[in-house]
N, C-alpha and C. Protein backbone atom coordinates (compact mmCIF):
# COMPACT_ATOMS: atom_id res chain seq x y z
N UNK A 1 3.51 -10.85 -15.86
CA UNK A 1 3.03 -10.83 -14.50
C UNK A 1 4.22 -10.86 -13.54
N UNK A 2 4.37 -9.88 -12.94
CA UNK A 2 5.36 -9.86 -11.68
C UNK A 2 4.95 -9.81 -10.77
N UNK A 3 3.88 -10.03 -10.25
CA UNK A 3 3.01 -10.03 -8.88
C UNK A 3 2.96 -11.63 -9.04
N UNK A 4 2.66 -12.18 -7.59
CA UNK A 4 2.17 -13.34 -7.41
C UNK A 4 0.84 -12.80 -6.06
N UNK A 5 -0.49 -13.35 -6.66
CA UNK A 5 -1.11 -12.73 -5.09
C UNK A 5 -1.40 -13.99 -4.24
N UNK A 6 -1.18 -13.40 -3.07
CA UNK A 6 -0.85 -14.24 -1.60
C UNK A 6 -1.73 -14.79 -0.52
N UNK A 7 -2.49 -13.50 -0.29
CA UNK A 7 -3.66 -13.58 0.61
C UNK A 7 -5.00 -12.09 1.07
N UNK A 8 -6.08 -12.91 1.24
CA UNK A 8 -6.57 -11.31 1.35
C UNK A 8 -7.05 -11.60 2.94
N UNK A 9 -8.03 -10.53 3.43
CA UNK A 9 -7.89 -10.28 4.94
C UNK A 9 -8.88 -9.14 4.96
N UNK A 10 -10.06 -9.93 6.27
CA UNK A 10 -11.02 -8.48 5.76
C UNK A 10 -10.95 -8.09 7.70
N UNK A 11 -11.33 -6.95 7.66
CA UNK A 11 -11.20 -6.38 9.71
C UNK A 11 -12.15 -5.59 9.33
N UNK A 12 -13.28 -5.92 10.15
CA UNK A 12 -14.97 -5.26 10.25
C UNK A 12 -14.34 -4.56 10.96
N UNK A 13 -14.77 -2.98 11.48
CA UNK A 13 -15.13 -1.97 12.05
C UNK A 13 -15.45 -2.46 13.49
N UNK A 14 -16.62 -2.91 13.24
CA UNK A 14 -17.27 -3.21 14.78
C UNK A 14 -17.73 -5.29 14.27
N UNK A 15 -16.28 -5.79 15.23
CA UNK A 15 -17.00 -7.17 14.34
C UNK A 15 -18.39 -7.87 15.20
N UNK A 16 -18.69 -6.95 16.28
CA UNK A 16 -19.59 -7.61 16.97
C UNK A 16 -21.14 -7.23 16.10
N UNK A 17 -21.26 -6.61 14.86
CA UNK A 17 -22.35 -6.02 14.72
C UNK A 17 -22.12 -6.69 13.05
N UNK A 18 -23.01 -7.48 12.91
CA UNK A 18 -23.23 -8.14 11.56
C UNK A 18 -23.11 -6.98 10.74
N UNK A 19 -22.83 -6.64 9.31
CA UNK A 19 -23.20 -6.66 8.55
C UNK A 19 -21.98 -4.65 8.45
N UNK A 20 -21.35 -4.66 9.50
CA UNK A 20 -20.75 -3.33 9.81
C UNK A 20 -19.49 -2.98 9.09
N UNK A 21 -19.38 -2.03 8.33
CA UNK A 21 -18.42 -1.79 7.32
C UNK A 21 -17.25 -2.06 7.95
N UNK A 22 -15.96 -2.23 7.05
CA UNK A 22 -14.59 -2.72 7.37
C UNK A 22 -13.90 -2.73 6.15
N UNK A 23 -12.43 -3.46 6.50
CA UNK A 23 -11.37 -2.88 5.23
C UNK A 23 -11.29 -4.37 4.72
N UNK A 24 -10.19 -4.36 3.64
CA UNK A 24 -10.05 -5.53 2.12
C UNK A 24 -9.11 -5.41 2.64
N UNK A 25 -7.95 -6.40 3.10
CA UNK A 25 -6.38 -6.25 2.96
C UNK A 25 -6.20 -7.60 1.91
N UNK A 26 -5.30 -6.83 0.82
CA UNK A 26 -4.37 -7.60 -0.12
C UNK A 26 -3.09 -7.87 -0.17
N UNK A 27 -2.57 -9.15 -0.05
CA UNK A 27 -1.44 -9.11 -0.09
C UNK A 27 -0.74 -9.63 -0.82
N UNK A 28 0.54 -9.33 -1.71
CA UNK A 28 0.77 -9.33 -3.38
C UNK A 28 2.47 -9.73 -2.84
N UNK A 29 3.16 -10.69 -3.79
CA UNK A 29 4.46 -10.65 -3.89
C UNK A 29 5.29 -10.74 -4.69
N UNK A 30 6.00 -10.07 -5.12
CA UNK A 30 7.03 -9.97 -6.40
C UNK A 30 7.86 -11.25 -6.56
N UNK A 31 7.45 -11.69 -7.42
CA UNK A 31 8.08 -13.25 -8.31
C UNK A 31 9.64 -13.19 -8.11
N UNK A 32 10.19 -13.86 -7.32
CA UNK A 32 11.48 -14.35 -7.24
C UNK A 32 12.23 -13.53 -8.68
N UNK A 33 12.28 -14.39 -10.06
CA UNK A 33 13.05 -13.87 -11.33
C UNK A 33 13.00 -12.82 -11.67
N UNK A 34 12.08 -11.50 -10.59
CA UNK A 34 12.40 -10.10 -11.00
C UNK A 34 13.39 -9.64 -10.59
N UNK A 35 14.27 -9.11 -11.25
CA UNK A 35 15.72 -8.85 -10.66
C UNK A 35 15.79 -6.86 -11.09
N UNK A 36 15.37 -6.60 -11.68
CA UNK A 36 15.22 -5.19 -12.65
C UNK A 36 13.90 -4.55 -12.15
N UNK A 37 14.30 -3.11 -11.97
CA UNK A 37 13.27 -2.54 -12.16
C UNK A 37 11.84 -2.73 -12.64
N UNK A 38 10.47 -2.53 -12.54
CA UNK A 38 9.24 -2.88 -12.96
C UNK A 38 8.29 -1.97 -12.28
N UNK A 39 7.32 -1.40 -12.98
CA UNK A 39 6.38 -0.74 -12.49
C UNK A 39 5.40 -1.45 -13.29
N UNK A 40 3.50 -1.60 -12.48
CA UNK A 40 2.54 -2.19 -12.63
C UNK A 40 1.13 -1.44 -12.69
N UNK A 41 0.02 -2.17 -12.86
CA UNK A 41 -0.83 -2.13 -12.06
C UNK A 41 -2.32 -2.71 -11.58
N UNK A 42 -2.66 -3.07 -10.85
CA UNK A 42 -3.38 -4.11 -9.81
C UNK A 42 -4.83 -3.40 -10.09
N UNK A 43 -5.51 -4.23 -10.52
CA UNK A 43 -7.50 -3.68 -10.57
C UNK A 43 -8.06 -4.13 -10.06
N UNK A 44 -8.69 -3.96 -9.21
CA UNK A 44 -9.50 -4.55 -8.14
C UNK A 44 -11.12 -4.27 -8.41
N UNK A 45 -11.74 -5.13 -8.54
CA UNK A 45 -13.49 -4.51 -8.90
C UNK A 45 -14.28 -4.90 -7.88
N UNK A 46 -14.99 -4.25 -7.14
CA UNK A 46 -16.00 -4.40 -5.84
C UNK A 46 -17.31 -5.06 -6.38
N UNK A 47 -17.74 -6.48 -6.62
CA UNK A 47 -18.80 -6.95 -6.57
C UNK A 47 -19.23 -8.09 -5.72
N UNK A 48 -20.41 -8.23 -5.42
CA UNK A 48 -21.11 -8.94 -4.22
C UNK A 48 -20.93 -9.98 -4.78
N UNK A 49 -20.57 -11.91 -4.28
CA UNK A 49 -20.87 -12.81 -4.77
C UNK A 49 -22.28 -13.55 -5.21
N UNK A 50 -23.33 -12.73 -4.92
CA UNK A 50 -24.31 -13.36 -5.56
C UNK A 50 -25.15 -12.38 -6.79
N UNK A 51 -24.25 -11.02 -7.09
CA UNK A 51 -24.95 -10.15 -7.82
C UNK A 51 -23.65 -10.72 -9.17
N UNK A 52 -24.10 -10.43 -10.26
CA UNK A 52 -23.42 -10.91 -11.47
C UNK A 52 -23.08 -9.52 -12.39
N UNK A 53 -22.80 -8.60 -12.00
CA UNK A 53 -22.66 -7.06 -12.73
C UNK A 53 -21.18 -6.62 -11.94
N UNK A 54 -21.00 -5.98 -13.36
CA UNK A 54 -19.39 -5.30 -12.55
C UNK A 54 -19.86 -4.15 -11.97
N UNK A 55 -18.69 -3.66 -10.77
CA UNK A 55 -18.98 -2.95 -9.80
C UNK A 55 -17.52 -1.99 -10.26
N UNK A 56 -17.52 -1.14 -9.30
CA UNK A 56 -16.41 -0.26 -9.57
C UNK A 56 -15.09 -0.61 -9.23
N UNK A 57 -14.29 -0.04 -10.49
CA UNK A 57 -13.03 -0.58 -10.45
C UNK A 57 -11.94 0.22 -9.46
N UNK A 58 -11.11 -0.33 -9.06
CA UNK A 58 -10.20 0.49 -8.29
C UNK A 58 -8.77 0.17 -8.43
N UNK A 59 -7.95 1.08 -9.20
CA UNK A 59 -6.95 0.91 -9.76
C UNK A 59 -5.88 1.23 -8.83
N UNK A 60 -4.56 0.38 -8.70
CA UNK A 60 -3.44 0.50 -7.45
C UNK A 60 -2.30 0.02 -8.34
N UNK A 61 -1.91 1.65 -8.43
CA UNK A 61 -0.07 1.50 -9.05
C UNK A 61 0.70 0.79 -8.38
N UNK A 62 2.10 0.36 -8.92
CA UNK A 62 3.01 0.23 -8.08
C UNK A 62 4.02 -0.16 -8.67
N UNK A 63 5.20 0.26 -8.56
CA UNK A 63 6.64 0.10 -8.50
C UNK A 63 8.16 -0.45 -7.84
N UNK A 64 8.70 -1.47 -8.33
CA UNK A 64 9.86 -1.66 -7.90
C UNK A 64 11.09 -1.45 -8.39
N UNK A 65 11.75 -1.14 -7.67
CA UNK A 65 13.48 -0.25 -7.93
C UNK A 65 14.10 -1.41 -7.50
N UNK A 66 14.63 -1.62 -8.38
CA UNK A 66 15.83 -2.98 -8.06
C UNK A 66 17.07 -2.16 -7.89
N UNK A 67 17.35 -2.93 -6.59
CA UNK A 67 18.79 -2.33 -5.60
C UNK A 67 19.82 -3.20 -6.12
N UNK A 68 21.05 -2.81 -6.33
CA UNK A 68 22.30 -3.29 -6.26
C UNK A 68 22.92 -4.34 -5.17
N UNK A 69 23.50 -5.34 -5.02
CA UNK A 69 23.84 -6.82 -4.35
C UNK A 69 24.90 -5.73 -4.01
N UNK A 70 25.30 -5.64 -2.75
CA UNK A 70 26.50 -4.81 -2.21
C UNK A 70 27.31 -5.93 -1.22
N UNK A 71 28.56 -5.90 -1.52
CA UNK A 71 28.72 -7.13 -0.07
C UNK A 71 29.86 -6.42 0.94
N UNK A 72 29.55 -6.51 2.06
CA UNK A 72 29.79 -5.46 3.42
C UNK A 72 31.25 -6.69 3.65
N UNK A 73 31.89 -5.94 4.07
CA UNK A 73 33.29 -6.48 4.42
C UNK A 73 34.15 -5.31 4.52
């Protein structure tokens, strides 16, 4: 596991109108002891908290390129 997850965050569309579609924000952070390169990936499954069936999965690649420590002088 090289992710640590952080926080999520939802923004209704129209928040004055109950029940009105809007977005999921996730927010994920790479574990301090990754120092190297790593590519992943994050599954996310859409189900209601009171329905008990899996819902559809939604799969989110992702990659980190570990940069070189350069020191400016």
């Amino acid at each position: 596991q090289c992710l640590q997850f952080m926080a999520k965050h939802y923004q209704p569309s129209e928040p004055h109108l109950m029940g009105s579609p809007g977005k999921q924000y996730f927010t994920f952070q790479l574990k301090p002891l990754v120092t190297t390169a790593q590519c992943g990936e994050v599954h996310l499954t859409y189900t209601r908290p009171w329905e008990h069936q899996d819902g559809p999965i939604t799969t989110v690649k992702w990659c980190y390129t570990a940069r070189a420590n350069k020191e400016i002088g």
